[in-house]
PDB file of N, CA and C in Angstrom:
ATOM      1  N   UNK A   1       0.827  -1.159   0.000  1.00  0.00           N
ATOM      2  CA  UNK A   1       0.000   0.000   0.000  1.00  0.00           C
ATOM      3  C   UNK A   1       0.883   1.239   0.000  1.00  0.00           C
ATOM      4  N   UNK A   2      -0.142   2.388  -0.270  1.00  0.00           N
ATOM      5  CA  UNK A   2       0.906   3.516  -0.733  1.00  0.00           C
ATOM      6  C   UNK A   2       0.017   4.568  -0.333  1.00  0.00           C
ATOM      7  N   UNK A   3       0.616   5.737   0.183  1.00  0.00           N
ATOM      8  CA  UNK A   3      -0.128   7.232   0.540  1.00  0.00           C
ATOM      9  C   UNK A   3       0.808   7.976  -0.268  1.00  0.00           C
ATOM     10  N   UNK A   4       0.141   9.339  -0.606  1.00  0.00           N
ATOM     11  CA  UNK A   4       1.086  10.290  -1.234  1.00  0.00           C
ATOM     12  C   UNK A   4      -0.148  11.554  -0.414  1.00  0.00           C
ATOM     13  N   UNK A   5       0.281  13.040   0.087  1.00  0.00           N
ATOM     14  CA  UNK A   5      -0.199  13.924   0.079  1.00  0.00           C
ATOM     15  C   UNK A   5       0.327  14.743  -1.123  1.00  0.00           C
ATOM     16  N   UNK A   6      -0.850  15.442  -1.147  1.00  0.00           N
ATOM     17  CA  UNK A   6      -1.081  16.597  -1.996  1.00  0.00           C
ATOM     18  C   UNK A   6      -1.827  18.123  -1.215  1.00  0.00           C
ATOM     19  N   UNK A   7      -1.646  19.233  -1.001  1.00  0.00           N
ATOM     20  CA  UNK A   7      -2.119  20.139  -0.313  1.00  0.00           C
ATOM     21  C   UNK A   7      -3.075  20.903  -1.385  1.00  0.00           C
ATOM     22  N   UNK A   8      -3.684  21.266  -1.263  1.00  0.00           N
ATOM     23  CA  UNK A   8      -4.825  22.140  -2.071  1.00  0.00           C
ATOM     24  C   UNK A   8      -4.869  23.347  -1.240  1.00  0.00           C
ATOM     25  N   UNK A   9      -4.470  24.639  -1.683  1.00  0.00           N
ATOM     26  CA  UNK A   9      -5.131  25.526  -0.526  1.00  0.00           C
ATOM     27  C   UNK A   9      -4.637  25.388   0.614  1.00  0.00           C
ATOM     28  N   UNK A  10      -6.116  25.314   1.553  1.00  0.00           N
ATOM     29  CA  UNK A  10      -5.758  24.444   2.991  1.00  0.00           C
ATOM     30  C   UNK A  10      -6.478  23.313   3.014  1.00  0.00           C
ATOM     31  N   UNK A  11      -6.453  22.608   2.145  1.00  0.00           N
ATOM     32  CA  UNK A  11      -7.223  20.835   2.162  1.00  0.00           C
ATOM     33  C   UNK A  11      -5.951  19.875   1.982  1.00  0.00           C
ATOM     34  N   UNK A  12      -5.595  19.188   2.785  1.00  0.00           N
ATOM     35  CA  UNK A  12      -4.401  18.123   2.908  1.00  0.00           C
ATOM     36  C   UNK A  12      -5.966  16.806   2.127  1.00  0.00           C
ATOM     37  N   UNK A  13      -5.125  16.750   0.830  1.00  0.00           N
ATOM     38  CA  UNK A  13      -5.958  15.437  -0.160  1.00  0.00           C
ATOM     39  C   UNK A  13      -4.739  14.310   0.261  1.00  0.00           C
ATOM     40  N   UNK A  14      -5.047  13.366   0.955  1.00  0.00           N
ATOM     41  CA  UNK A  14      -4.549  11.992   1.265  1.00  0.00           C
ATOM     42  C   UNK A  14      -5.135  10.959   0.195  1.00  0.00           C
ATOM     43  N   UNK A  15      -4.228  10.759  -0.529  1.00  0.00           N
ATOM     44  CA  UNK A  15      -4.424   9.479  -1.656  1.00  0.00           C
ATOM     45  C   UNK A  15      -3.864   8.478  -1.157  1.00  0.00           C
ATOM     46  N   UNK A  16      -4.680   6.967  -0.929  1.00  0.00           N
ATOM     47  CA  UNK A  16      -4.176   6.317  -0.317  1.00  0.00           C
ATOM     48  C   UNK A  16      -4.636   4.212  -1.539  1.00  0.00           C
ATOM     49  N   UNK A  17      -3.635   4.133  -2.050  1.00  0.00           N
ATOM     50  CA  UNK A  17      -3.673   2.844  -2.969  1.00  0.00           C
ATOM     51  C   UNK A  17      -3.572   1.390  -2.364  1.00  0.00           C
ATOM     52  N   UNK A  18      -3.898   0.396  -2.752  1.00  0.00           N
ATOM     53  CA  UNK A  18      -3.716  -0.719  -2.437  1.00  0.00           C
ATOM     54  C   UNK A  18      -4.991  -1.517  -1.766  1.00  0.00           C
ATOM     55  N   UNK A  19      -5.064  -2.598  -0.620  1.00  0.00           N
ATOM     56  CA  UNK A  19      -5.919  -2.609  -0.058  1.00  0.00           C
ATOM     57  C   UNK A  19      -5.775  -2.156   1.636  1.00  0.00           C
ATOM     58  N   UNK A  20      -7.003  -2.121   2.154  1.00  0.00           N
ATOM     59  CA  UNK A  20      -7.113  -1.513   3.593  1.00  0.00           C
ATOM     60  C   UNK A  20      -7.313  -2.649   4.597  1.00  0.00           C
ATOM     61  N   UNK A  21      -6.608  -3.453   4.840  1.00  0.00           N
ATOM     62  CA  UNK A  21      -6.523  -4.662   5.190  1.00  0.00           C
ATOM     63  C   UNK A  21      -6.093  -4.859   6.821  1.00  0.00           C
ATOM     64  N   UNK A  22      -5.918  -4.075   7.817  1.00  0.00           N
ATOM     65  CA  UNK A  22      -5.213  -4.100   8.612  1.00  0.00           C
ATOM     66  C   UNK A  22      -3.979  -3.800   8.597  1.00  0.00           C
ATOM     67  N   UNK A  23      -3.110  -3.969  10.237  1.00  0.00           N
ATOM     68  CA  UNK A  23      -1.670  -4.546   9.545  1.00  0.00           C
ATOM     69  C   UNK A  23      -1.215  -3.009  10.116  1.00  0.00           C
ATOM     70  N   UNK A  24       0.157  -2.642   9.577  1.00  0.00           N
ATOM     71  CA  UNK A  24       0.999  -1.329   9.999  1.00  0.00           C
ATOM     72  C   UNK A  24       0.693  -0.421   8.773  1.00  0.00           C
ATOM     73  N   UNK A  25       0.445  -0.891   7.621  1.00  0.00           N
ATOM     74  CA  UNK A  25       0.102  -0.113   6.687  1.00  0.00           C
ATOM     75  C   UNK A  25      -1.015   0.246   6.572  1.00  0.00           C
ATOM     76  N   UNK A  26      -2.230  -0.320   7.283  1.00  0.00           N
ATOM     77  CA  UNK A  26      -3.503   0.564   7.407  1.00  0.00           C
ATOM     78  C   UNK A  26      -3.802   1.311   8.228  1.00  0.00           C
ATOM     79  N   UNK A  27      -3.099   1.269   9.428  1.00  0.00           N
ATOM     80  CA  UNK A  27      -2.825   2.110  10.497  1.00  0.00           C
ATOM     81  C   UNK A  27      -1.648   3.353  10.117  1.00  0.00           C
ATOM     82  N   UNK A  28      -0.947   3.255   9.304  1.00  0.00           N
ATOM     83  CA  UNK A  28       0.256   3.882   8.779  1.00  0.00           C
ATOM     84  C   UNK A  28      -0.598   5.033   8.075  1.00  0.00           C
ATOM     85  N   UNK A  29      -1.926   5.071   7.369  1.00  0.00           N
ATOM     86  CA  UNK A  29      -2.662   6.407   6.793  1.00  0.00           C
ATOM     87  C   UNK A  29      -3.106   7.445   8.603  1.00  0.00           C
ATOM     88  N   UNK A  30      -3.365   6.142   9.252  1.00  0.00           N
ATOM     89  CA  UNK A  30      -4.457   7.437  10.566  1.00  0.00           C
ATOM     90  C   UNK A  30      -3.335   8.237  10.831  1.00  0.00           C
ATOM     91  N   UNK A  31      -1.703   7.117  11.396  1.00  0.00           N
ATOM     92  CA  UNK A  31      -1.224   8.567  11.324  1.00  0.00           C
ATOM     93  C   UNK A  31      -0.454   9.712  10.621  1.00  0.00           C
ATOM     94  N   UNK A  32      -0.836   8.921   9.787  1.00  0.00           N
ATOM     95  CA  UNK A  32      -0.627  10.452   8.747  1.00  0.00           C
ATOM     96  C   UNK A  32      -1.825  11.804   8.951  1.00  0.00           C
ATOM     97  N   UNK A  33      -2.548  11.232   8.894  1.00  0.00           N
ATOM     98  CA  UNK A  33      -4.251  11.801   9.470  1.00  0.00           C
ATOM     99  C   UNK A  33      -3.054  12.891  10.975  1.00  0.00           C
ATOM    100  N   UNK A  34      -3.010  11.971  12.090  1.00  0.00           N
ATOM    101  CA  UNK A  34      -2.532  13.000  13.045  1.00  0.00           C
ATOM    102  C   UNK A  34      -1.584  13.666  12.818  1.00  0.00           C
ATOM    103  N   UNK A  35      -0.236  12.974  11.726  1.00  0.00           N
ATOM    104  CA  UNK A  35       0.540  14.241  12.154  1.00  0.00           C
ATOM    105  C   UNK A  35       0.214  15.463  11.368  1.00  0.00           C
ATOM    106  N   UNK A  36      -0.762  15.034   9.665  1.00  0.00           N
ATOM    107  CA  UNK A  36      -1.224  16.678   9.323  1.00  0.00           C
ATOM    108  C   UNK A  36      -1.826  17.483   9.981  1.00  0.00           C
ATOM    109  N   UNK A  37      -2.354  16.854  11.257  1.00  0.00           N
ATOM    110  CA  UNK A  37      -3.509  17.837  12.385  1.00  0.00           C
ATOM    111  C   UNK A  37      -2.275  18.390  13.076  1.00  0.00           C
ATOM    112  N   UNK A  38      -1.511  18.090  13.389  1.00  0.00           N
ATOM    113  CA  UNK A  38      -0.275  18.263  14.310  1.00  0.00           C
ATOM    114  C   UNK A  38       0.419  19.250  13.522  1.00  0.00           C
ATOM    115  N   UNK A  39       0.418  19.414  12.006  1.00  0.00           N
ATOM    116  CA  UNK A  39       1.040  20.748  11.066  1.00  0.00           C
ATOM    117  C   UNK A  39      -0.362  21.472  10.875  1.00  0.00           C
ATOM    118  N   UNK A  40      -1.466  21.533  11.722  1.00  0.00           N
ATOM    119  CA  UNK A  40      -1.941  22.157  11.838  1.00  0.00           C
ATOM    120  C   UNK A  40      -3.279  22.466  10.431  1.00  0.00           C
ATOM    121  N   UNK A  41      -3.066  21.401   9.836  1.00  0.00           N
ATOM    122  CA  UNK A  41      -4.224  21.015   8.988  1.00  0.00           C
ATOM    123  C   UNK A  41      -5.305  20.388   9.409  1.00  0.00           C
ATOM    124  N   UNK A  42      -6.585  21.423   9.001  1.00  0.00           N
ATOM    125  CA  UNK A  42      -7.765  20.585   9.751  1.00  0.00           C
ATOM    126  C   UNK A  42      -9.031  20.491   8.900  1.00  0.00           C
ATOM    127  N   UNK A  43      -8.332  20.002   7.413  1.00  0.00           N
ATOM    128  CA  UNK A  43      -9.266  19.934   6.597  1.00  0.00           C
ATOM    129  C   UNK A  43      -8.522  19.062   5.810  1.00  0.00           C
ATOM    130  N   UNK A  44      -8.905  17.750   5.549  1.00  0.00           N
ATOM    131  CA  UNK A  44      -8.479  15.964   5.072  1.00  0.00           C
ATOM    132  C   UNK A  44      -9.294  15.493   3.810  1.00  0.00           C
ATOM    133  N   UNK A  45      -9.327  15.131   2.703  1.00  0.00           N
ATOM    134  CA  UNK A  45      -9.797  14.512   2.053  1.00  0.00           C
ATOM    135  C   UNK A  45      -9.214  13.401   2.249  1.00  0.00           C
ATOM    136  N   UNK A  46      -9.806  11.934   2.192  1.00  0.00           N
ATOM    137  CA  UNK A  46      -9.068  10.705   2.098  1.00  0.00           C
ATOM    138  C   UNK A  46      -9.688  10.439   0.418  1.00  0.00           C
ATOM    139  N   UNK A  47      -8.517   9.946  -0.498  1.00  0.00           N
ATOM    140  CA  UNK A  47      -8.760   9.621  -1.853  1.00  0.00           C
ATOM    141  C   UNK A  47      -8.707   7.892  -1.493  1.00  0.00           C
ATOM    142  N   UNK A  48      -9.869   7.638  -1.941  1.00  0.00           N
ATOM    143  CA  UNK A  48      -9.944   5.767  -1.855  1.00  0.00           C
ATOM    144  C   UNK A  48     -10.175   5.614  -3.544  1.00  0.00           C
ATOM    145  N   UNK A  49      -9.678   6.434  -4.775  1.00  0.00           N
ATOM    146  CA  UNK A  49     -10.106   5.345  -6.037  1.00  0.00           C
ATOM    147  C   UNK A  49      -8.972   4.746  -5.737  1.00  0.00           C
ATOM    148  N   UNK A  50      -8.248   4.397  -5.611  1.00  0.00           N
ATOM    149  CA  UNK A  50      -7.007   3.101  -5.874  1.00  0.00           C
ATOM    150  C   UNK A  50      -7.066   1.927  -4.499  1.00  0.00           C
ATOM    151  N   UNK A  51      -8.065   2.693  -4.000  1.00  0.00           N
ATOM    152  CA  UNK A  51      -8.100   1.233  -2.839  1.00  0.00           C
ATOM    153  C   UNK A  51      -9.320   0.156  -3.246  1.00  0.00           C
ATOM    154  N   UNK A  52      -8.362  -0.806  -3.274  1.00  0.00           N
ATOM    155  CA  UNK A  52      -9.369  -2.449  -3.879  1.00  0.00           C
ATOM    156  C   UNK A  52     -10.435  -3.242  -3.167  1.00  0.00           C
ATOM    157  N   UNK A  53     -10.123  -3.017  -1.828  1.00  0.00           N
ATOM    158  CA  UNK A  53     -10.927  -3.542  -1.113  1.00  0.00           C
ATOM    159  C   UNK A  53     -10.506  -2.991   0.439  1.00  0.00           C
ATOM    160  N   UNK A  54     -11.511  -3.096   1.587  1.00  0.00           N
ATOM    161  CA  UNK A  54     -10.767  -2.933   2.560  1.00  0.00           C
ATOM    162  C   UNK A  54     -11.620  -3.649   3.996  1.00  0.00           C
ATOM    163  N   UNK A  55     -11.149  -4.105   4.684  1.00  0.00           N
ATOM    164  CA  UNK A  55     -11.979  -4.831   5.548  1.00  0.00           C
ATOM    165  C   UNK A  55     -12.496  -3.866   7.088  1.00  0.00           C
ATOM    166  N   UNK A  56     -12.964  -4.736   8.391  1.00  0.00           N
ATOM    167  CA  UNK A  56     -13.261  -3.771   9.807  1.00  0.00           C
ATOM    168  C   UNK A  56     -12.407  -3.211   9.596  1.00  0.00           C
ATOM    169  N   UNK A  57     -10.797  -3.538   9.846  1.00  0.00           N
ATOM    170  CA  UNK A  57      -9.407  -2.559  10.308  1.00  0.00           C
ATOM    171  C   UNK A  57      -9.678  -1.458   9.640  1.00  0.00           C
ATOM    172  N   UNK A  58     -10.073  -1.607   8.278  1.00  0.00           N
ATOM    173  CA  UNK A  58      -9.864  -0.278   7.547  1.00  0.00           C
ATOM    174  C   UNK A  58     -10.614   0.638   7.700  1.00  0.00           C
ATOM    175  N   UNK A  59     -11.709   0.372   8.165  1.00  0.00           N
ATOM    176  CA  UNK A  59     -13.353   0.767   8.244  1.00  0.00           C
ATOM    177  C   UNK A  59     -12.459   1.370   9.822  1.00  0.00           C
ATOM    178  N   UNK A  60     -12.219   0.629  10.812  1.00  0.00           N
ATOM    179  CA  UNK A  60     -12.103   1.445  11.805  1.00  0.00           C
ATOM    180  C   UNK A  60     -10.851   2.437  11.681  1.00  0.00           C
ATOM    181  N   UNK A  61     -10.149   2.381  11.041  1.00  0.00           N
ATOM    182  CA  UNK A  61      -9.073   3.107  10.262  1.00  0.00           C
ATOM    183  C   UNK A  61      -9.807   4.431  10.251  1.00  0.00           C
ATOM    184  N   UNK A  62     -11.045   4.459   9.011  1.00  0.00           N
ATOM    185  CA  UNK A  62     -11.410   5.448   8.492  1.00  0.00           C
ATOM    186  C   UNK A  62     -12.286   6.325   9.546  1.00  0.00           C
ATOM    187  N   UNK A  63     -12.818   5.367  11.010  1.00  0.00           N
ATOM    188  CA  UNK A  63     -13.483   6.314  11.553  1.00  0.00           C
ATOM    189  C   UNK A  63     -12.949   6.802  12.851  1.00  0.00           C
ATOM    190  N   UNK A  64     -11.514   6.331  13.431  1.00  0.00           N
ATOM    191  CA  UNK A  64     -10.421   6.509  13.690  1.00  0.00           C
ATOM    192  C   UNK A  64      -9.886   8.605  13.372  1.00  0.00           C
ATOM    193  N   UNK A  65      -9.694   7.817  12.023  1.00  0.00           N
ATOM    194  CA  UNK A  65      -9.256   9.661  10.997  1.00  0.00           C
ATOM    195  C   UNK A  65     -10.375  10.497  11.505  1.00  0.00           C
ATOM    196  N   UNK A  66     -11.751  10.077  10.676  1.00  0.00           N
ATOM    197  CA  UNK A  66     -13.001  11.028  10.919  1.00  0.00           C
ATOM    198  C   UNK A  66     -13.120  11.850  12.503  1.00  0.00           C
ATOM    199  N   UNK A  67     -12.706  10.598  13.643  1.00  0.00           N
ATOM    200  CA  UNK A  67     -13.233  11.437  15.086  1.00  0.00           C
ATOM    201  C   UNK A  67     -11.695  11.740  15.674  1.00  0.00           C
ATOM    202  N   UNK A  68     -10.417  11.505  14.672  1.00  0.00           N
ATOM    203  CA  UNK A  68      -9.365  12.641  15.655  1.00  0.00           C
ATOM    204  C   UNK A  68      -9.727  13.945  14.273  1.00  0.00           C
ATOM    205  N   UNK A  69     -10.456  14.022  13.649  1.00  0.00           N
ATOM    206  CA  UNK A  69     -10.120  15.350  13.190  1.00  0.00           C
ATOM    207  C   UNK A  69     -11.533  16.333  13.673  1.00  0.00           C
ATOM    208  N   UNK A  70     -12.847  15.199  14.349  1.00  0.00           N
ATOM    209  CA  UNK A  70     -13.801  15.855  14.542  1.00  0.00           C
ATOM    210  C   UNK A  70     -13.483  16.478  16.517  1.00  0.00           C
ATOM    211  N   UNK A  71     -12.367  15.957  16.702  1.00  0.00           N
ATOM    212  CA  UNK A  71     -12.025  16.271  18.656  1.00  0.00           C
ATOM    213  C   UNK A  71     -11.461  17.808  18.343  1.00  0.00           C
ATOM    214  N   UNK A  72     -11.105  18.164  17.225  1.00  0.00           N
ATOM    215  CA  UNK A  72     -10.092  19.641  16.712  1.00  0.00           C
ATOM    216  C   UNK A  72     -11.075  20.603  16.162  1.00  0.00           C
ATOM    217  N   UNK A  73     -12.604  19.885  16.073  1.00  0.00           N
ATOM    218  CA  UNK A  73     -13.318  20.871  14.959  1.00  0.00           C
ATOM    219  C   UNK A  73     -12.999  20.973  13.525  1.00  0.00           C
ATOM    220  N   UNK A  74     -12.070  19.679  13.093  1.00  0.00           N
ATOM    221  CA  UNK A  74     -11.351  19.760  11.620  1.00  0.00           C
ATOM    222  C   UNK A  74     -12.814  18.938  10.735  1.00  0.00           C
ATOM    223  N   UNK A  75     -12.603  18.378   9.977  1.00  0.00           N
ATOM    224  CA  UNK A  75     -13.813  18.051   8.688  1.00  0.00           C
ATOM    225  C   UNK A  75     -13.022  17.129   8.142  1.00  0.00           C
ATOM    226  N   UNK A  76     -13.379  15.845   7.320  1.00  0.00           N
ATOM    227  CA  UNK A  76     -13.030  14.923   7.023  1.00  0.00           C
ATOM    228  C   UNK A  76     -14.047  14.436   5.814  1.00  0.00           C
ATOM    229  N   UNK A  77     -13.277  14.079   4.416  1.00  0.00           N
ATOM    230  CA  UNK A  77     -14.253  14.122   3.609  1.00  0.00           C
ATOM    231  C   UNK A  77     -13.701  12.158   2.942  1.00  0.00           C
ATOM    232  N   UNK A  78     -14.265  11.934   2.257  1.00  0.00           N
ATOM    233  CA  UNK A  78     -14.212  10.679   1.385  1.00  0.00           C
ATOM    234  C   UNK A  78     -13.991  10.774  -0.436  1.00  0.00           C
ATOM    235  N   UNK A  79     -13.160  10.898  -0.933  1.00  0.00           N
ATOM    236  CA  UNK A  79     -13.434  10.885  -2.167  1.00  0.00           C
ATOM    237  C   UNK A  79     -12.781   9.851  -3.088  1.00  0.00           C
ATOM    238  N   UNK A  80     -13.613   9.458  -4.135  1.00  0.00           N
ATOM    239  CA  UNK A  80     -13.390   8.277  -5.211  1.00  0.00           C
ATOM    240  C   UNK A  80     -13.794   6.765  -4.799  1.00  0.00           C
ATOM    241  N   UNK A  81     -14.180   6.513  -3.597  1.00  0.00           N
ATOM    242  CA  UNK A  81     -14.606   5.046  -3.033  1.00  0.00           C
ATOM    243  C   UNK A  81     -15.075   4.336  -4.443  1.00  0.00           C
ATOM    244  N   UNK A  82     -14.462   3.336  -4.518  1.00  0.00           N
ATOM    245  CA  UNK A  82     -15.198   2.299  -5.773  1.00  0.00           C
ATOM    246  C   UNK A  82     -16.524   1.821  -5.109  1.00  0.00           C
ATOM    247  N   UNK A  83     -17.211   1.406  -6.229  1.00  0.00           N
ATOM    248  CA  UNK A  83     -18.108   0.894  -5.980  1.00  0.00           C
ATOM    249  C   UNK A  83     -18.552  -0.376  -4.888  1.00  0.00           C
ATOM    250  N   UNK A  84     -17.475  -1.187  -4.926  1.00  0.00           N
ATOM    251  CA  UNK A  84     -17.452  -2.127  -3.499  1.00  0.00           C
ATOM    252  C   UNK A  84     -17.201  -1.582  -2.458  1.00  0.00           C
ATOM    253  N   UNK A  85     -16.442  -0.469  -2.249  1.00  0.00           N
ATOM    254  CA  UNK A  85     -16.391   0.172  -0.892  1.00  0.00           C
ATOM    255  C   UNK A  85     -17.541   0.676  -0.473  1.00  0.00           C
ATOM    256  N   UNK A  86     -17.972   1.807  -1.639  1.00  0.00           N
ATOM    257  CA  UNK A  86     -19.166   2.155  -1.471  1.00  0.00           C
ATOM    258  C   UNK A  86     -20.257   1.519  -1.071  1.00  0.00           C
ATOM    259  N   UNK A  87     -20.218   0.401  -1.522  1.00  0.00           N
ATOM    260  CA  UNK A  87     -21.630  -0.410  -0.537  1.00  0.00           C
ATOM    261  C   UNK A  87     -21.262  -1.123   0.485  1.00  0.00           C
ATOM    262  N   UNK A  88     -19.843  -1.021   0.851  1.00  0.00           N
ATOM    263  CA  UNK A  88     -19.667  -0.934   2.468  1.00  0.00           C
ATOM    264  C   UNK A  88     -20.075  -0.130   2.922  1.00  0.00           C
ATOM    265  N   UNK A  89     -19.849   0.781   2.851  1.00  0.00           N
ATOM    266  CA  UNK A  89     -20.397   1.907   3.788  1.00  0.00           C
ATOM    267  C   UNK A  89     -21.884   2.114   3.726  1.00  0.00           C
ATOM    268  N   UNK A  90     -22.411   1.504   2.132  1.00  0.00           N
ATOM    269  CA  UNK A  90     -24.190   1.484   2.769  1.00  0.00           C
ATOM    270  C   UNK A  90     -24.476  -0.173   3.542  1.00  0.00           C
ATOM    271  N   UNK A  91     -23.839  -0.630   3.741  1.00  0.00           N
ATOM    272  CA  UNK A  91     -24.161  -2.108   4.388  1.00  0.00           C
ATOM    273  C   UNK A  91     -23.351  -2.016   6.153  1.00  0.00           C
ATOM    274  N   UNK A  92     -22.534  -1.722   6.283  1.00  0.00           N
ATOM    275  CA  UNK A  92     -22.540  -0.544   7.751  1.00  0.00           C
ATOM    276  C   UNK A  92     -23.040   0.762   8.171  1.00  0.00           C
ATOM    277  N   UNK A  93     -24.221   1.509   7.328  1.00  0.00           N
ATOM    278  CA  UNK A  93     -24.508   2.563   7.681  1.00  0.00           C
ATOM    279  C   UNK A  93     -23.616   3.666   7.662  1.00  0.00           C
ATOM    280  N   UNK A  94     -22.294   3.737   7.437  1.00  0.00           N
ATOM    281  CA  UNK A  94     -21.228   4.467   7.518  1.00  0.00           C
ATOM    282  C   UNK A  94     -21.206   5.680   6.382  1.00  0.00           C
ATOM    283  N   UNK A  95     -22.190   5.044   5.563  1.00  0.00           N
ATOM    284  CA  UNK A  95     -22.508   6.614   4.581  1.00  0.00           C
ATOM    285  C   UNK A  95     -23.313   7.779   5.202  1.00  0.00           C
ATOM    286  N   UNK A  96     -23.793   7.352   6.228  1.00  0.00           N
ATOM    287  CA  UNK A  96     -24.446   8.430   6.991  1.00  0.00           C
ATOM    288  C   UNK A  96     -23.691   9.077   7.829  1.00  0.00           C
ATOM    289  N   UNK A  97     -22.338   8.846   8.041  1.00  0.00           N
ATOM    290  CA  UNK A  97     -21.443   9.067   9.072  1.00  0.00           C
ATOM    291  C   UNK A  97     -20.537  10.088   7.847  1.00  0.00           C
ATOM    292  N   UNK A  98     -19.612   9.739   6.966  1.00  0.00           N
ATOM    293  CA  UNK A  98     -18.660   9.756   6.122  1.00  0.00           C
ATOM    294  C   UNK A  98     -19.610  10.997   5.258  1.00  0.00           C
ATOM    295  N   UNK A  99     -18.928  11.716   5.078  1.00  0.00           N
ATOM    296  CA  UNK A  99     -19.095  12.860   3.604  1.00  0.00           C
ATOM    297  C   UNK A  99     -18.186  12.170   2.124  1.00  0.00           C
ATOM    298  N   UNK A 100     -19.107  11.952   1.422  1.00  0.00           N
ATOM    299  CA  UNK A 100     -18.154  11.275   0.727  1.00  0.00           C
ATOM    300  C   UNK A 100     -18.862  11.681  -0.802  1.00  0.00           C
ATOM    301  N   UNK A 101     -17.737  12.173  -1.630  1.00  0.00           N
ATOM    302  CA  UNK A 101     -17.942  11.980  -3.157  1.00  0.00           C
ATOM    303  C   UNK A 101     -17.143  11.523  -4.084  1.00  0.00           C
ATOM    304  N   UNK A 102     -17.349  11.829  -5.231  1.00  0.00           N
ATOM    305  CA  UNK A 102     -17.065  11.205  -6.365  1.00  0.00           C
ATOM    306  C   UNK A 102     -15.499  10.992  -6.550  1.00  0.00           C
ATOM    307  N   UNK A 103     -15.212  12.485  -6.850  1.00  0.00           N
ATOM    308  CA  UNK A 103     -14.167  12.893  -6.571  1.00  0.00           C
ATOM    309  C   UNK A 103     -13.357  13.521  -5.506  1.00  0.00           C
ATOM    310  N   UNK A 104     -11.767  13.800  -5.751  1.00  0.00           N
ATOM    311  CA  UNK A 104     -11.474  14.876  -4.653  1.00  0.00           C
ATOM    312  C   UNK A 104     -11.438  16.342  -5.009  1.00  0.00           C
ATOM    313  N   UNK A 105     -11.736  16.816  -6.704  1.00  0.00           N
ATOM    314  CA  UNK A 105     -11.994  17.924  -6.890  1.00  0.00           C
ATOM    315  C   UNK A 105     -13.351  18.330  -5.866  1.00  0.00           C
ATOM    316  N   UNK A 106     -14.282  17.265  -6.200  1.00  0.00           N
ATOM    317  CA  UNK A 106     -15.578  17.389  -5.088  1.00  0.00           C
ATOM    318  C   UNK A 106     -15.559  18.077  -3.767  1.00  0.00           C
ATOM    319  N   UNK A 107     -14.652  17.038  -3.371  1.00  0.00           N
ATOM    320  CA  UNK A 107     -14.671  16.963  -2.171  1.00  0.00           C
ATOM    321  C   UNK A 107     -13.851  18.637  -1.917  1.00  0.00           C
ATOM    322  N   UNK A 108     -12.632  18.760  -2.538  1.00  0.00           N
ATOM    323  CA  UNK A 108     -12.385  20.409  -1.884  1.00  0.00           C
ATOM    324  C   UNK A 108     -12.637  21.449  -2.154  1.00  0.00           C
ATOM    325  N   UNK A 109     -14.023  21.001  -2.977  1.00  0.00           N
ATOM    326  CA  UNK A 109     -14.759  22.255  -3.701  1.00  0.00           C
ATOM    327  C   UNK A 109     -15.914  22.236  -2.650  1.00  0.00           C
ATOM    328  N   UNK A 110     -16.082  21.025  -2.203  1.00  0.00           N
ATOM    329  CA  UNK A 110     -16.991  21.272  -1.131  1.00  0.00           C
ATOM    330  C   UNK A 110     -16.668  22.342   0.434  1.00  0.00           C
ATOM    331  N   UNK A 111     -15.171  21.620   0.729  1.00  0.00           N
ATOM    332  CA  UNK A 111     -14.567  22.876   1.389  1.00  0.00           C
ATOM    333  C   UNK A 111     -14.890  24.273   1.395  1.00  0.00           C
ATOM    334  N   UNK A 112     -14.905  24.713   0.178  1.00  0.00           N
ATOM    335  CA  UNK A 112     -14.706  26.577   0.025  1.00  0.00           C
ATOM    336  C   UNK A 112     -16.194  26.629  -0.059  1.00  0.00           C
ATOM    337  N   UNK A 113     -17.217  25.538  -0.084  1.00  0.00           N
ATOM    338  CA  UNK A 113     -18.409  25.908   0.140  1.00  0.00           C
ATOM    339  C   UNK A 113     -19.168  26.321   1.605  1.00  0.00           C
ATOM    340  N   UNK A 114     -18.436  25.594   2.526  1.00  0.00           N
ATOM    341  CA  UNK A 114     -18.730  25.244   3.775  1.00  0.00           C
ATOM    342  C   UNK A 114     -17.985  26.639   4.305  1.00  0.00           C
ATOM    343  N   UNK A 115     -16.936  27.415   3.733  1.00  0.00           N
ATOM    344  CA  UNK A 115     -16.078  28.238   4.641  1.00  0.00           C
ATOM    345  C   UNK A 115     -17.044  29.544   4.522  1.00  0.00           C
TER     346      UNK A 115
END
């Protein structure tokens, strides 16, 4: 698995490839998640098109990210979920939890909407 940041503005876009499987490498994105809160970024897109599948770990991974950035007042968005992820999150309810779109243009266009 693989992360790369990209900064937009003030939106830290976390692209994150492979699968979400547990392990040191699925835990290896949250803290990336803390230390951008820690440089004082409090606005996250997580990019999931390149993630294949991902199991609980990852799922608690993702809501892990979501509530250390919601303890700061930061925002946490979802963008590119494939279609199998995506109906994880409607088969855990977790789409009601997660802001999540298509893209991550979406998603940090949604940003400057909200500011």
């Amino acid at each position: 698995m693989a992360t790369k940041v990209k900064v937009v503005k003030d939106v830290a876009v976390l692209s994150v490839s492979g699968k979400l499987m547990g392990g040191h490498e699925t835990w290896a994105v949250h803290e990336k998640v803390k230390s951008l809160i820690a440089d004082g970024i409090t606005k996250i897109v997580i990019d999931l098109a390149k993630v294949k599948w991902l199991n609980s770990q990852g799922l608690g991974m993702l809501m892990a990210s979501h509530t250390s950035l919601k303890k700061i007042k930061g925002d946490f968005k979802i963008a590119g979920a494939t279609e199998k992820v995506n109906s994880l999150f409607m088969i855990t309810k977790l789409i009601t939890i997660f802001d999540t779109h298509a893209t991550t243009e979406e998603a940090v266009a949604e940003f400057s909407k909200q500011a």
